[in-house]
C-alpha atoms as a PDB file:
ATOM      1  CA  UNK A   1       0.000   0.000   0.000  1.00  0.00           C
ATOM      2  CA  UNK A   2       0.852   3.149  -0.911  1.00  0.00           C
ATOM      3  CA  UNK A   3       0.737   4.554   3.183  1.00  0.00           C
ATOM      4  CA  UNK A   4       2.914   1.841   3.823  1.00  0.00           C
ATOM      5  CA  UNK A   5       0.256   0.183   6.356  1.00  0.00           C
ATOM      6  CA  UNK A   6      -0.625  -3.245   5.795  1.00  0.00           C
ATOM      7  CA  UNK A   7      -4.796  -2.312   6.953  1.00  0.00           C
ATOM      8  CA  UNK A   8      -6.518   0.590   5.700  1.00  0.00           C
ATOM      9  CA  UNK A   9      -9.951   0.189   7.453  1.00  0.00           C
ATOM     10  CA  UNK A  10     -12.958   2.339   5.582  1.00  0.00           C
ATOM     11  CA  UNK A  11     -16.785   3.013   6.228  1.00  0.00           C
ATOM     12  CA  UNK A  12     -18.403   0.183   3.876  1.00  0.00           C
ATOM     13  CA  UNK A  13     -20.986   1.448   0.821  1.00  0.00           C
ATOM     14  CA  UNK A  14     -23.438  -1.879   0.915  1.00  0.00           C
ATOM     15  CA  UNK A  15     -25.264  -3.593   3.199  1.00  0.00           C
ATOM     16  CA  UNK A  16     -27.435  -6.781   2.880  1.00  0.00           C
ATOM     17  CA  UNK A  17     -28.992  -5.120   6.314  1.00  0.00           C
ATOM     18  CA  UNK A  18     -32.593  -3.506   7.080  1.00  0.00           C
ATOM     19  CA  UNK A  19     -30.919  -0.428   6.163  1.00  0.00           C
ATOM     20  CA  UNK A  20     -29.165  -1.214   3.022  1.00  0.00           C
ATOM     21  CA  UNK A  21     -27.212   0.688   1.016  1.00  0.00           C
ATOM     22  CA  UNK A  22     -25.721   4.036   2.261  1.00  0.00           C
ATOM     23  CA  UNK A  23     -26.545   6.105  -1.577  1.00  0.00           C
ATOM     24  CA  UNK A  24     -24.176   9.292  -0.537  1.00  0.00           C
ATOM     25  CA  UNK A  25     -21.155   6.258   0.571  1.00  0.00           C
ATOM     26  CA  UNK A  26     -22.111   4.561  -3.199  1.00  0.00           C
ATOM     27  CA  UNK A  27     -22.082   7.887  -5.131  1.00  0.00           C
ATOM     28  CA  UNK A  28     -19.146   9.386  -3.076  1.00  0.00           C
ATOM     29  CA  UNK A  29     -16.516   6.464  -1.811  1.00  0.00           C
ATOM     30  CA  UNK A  30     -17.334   3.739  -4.124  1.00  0.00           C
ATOM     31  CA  UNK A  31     -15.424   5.037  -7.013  1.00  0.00           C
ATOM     32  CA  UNK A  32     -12.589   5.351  -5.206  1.00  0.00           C
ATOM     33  CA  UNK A  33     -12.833   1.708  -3.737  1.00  0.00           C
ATOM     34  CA  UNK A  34     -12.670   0.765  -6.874  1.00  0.00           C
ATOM     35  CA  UNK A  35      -9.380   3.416  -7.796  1.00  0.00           C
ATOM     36  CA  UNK A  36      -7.641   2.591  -4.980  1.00  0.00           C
ATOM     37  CA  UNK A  37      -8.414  -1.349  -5.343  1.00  0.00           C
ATOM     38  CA  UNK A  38     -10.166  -1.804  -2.104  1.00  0.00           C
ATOM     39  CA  UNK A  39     -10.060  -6.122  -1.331  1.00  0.00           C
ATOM     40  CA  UNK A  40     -12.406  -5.895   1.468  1.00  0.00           C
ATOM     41  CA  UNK A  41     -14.814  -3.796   3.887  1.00  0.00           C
ATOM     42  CA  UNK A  42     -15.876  -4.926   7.453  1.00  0.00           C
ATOM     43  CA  UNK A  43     -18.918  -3.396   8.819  1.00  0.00           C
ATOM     44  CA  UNK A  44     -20.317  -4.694  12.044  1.00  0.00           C
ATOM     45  CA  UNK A  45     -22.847  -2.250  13.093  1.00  0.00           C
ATOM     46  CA  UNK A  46     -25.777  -3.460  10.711  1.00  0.00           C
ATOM     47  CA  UNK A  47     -26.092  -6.848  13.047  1.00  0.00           C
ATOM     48  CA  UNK A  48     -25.811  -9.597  10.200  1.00  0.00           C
ATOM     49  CA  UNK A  49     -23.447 -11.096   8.559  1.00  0.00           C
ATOM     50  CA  UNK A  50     -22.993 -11.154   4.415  1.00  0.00           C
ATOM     51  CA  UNK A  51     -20.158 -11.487   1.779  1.00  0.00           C
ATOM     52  CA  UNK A  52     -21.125  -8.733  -1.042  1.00  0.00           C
ATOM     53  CA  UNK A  53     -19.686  -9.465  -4.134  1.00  0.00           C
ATOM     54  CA  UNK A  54     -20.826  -7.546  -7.720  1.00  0.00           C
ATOM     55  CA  UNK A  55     -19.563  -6.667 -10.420  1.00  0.00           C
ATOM     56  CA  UNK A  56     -18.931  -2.670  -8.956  1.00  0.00           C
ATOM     57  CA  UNK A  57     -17.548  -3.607  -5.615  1.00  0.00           C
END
């Protein structure tokens, strides 16, 4: 990594949860996830546990 950290620990975009989705964290961090070649988000606040895979995350 380019901070030379071995973790870089984010907010996630998706969740499977009641809530779902956070739009503004789609629109705003997702593309750069996807620039910066995120490999994985942890988010344990929504109270379930899911592996999110799709072709944009």
């Amino acid at each position: 990594m380019q901070n030379g950290k071995l973790w870089l620990i984010i907010h996630t975009v998706r969740s499977g949860g009641i809530h779902g989705d956070t739009q503004e964290l789609v629109k705003r961090l997702l593309p750069i996830h996807q620039a910066n070649n995120v490999d994985i988000c942890i988010n344990g606040h929504g109270h379930c546990l899911e592996q999110v895979s799709s072709g944009d995350t």
